[in-house]
N, C-alpha and C. Protein backbone atom coordinates (compact mmCIF):
# COMPACT_ATOMS: atom_id res chain seq x y z
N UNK A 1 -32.05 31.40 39.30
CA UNK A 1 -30.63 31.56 39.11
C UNK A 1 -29.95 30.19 38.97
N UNK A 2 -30.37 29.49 39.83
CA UNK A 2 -29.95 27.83 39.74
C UNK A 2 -29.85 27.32 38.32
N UNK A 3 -31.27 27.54 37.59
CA UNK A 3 -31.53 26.93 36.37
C UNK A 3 -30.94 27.42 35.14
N UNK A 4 -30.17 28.66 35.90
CA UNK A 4 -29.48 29.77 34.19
C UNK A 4 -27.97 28.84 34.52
N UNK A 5 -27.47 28.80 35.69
CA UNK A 5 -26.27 28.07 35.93
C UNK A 5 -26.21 26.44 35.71
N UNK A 6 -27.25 25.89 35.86
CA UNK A 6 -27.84 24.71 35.25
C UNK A 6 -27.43 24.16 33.95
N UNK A 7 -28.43 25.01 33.16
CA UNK A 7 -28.13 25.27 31.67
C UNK A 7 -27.12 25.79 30.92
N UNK A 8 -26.31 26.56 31.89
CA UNK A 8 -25.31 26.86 31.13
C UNK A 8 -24.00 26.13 31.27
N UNK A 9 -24.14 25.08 32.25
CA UNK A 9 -23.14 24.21 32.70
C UNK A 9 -23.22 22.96 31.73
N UNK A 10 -24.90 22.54 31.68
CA UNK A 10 -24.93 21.27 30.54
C UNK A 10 -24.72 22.24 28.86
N UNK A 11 -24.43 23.38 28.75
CA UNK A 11 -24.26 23.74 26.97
C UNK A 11 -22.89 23.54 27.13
N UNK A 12 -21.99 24.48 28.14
CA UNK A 12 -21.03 23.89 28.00
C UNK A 12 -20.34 22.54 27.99
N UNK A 13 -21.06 22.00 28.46
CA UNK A 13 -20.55 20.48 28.48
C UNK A 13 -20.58 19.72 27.47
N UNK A 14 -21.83 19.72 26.99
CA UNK A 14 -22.30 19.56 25.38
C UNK A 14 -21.09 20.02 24.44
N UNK A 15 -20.79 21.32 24.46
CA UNK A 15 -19.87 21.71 23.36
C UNK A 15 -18.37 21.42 23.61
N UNK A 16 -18.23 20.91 24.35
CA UNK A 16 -16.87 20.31 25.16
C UNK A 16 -16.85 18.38 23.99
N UNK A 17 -17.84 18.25 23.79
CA UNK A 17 -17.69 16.88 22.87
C UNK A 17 -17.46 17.15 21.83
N UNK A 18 -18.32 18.30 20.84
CA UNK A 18 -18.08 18.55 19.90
C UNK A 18 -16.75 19.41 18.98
N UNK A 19 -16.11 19.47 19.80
CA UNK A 19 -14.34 19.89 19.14
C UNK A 19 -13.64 18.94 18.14
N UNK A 20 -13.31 19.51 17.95
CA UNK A 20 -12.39 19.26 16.50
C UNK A 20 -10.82 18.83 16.89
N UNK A 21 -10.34 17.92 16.10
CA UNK A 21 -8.61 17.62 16.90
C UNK A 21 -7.90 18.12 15.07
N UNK A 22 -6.58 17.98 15.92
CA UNK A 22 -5.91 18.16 14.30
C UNK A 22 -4.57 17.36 14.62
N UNK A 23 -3.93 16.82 13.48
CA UNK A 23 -2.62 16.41 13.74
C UNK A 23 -1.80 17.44 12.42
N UNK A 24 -0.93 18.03 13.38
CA UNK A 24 0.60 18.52 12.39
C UNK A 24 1.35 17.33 11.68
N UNK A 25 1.98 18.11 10.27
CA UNK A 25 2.80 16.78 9.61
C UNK A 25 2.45 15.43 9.86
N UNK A 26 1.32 14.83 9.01
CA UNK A 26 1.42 13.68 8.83
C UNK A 26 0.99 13.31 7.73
N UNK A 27 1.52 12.54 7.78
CA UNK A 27 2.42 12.10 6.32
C UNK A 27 1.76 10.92 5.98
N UNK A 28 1.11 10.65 4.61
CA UNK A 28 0.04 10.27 4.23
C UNK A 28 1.31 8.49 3.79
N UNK A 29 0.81 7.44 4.35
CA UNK A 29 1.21 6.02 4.00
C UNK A 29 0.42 5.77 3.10
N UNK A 30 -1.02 5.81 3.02
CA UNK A 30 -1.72 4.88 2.20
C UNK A 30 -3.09 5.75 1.85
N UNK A 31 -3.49 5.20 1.02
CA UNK A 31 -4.78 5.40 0.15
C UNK A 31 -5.49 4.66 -0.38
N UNK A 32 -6.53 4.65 -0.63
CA UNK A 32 -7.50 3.44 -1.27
C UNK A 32 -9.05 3.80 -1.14
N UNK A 33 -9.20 2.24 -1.45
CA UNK A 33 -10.89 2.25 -1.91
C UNK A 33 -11.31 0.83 -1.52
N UNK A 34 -12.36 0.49 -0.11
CA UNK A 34 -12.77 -0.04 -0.46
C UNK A 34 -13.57 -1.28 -0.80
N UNK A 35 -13.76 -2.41 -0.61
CA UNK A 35 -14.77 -3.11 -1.64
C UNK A 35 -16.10 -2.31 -1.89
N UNK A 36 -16.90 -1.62 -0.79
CA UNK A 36 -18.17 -1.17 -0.66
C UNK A 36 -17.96 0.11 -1.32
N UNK A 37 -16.87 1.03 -1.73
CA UNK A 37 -17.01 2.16 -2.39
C UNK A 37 -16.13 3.13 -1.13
N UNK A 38 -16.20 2.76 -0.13
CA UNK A 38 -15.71 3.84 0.93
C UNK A 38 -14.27 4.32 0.55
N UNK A 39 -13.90 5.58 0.76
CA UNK A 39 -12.62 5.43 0.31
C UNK A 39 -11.84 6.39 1.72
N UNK A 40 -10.54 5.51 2.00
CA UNK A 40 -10.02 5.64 3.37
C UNK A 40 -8.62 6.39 2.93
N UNK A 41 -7.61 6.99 4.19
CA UNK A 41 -6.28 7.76 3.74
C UNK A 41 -6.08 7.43 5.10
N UNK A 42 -4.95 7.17 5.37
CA UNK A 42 -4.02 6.61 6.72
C UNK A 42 -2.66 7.60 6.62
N UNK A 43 -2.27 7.66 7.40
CA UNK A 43 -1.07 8.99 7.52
C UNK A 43 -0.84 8.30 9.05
N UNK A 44 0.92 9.03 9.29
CA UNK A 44 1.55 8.98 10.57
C UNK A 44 2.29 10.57 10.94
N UNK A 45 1.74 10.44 11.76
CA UNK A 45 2.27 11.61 12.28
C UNK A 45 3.73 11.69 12.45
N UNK A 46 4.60 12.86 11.85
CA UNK A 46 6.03 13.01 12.15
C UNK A 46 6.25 13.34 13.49
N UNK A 47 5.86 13.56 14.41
CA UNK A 47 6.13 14.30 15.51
C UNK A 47 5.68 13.14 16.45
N UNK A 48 4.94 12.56 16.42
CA UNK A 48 4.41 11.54 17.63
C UNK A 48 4.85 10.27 17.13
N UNK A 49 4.36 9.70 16.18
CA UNK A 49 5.03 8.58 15.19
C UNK A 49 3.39 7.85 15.50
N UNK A 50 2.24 8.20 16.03
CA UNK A 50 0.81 7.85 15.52
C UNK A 50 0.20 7.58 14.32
N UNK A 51 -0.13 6.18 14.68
CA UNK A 51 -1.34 6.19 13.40
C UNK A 51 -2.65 7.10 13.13
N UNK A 52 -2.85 7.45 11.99
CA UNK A 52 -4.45 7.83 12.06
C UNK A 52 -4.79 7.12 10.66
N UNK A 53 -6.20 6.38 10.85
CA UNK A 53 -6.65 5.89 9.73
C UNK A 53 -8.11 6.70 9.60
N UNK A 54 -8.70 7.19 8.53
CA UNK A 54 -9.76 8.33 8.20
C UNK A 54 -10.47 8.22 6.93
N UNK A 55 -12.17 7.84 7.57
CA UNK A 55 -12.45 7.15 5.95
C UNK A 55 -13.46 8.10 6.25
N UNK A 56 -14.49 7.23 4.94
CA UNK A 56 -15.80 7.94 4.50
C UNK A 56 -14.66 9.50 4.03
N UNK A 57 -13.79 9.57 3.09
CA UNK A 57 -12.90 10.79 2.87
C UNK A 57 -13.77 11.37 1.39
N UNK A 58 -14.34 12.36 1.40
CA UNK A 58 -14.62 13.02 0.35
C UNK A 58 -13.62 12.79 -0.54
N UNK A 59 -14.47 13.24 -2.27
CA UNK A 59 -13.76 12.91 -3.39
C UNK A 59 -12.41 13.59 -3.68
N UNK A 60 -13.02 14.97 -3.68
CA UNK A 60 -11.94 15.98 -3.62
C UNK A 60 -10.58 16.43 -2.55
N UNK A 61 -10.65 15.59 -1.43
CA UNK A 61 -9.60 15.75 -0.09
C UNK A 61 -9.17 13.67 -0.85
N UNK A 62 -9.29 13.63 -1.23
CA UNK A 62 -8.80 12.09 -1.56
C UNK A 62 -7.86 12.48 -2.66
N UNK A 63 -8.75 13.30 -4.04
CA UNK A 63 -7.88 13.08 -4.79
C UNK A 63 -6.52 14.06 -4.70
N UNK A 64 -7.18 15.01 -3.86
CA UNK A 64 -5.68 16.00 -3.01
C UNK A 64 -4.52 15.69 -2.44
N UNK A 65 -4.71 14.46 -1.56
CA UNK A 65 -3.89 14.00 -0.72
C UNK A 65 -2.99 13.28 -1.54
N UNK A 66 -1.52 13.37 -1.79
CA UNK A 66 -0.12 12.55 -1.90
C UNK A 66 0.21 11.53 -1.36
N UNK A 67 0.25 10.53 -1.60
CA UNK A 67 1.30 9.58 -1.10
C UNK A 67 2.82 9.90 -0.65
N UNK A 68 3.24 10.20 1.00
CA UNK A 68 4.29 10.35 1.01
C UNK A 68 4.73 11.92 0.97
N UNK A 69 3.48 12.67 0.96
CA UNK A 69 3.75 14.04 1.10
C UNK A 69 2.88 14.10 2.63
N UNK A 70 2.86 15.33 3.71
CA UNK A 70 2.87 15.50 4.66
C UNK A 70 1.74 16.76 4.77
N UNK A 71 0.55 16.76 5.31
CA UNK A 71 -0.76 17.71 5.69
C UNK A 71 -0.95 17.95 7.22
N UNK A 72 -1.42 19.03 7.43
CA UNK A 72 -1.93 19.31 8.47
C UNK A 72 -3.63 18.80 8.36
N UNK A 73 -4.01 17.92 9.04
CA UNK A 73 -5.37 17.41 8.96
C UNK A 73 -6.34 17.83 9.98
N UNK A 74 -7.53 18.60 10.13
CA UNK A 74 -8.21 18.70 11.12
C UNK A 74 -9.36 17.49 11.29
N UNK A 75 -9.65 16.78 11.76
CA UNK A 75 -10.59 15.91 12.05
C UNK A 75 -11.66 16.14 13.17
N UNK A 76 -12.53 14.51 13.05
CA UNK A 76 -13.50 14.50 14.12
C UNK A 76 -13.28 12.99 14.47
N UNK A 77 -13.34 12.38 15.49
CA UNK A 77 -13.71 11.42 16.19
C UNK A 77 -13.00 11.24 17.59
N UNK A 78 -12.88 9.64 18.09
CA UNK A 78 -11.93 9.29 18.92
C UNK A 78 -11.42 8.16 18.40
N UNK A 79 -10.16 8.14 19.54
CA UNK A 79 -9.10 7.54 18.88
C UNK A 79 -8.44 8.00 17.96
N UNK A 80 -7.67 6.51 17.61
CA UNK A 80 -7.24 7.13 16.62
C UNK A 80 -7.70 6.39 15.45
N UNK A 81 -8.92 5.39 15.00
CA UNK A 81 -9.38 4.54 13.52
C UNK A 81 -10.74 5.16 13.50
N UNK A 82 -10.85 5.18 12.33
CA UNK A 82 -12.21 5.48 11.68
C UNK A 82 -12.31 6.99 12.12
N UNK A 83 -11.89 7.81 11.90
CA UNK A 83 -11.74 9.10 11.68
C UNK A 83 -12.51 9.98 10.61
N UNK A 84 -13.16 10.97 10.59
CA UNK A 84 -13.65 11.97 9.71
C UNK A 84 -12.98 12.93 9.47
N UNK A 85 -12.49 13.01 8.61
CA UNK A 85 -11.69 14.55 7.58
C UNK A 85 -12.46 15.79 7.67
N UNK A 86 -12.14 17.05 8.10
CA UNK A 86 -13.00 17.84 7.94
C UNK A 86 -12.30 18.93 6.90
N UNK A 87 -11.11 19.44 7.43
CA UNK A 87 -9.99 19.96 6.04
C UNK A 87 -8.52 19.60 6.03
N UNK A 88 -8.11 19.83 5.33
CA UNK A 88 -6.43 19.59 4.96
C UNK A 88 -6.14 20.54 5.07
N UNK A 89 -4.60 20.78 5.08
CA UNK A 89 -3.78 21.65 4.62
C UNK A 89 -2.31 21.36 4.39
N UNK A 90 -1.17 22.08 3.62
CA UNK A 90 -0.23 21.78 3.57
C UNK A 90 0.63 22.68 5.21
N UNK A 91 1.65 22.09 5.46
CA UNK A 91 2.04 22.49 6.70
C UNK A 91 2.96 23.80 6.65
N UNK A 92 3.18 24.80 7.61
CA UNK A 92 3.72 26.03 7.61
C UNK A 92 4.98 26.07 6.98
N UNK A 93 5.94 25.04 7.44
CA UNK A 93 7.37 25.28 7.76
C UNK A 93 7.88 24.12 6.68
């Protein structure tokens, strides 16, 4: 019984890292590319006034994203630099 409560204490724990964050409305500052090919999108959040900077950005969520228009972004990392994109969206309201 120990070892089922064991195990089920380290899965949960495990899957406690792997979550996903998102920021509402933020609003894309910048875009680019680059020297090595990487291509990055930086946005501030309307609501907190946070940076997020988010590279290694797929082709298609790059060429999506506006300058100056505002997404709901779900991501992966910590902090808030060097961020992974996982989807966009435009915001509800």
């Amino acid at each position: 019984m120990k070892k089922w409560f064991l195990v089920g204490m380290l899965v949960t724990g495990l899957m406690g890292f792997a979550k996903d964050r998102f920021v509402e409305k933020c609003e894309i500052t910048s875009k680019g590319v680059y020297k090595n090919g990487t291509r990055y999108v930086n946005c501030i959040s309307r609501a907190t006034g946070r940076h997020f900077n988010f590279i290694n950005v797929k082709e298609f969520t790059y060429q999506d994203m506006d300058k100056g228009a505002a997404y709901v972004i779900h991501f992966r990392g910590k902090g808030y630099k060097n961020l992974q994109i996982i989807t966009h969206d435009y915001p509800q309201d």
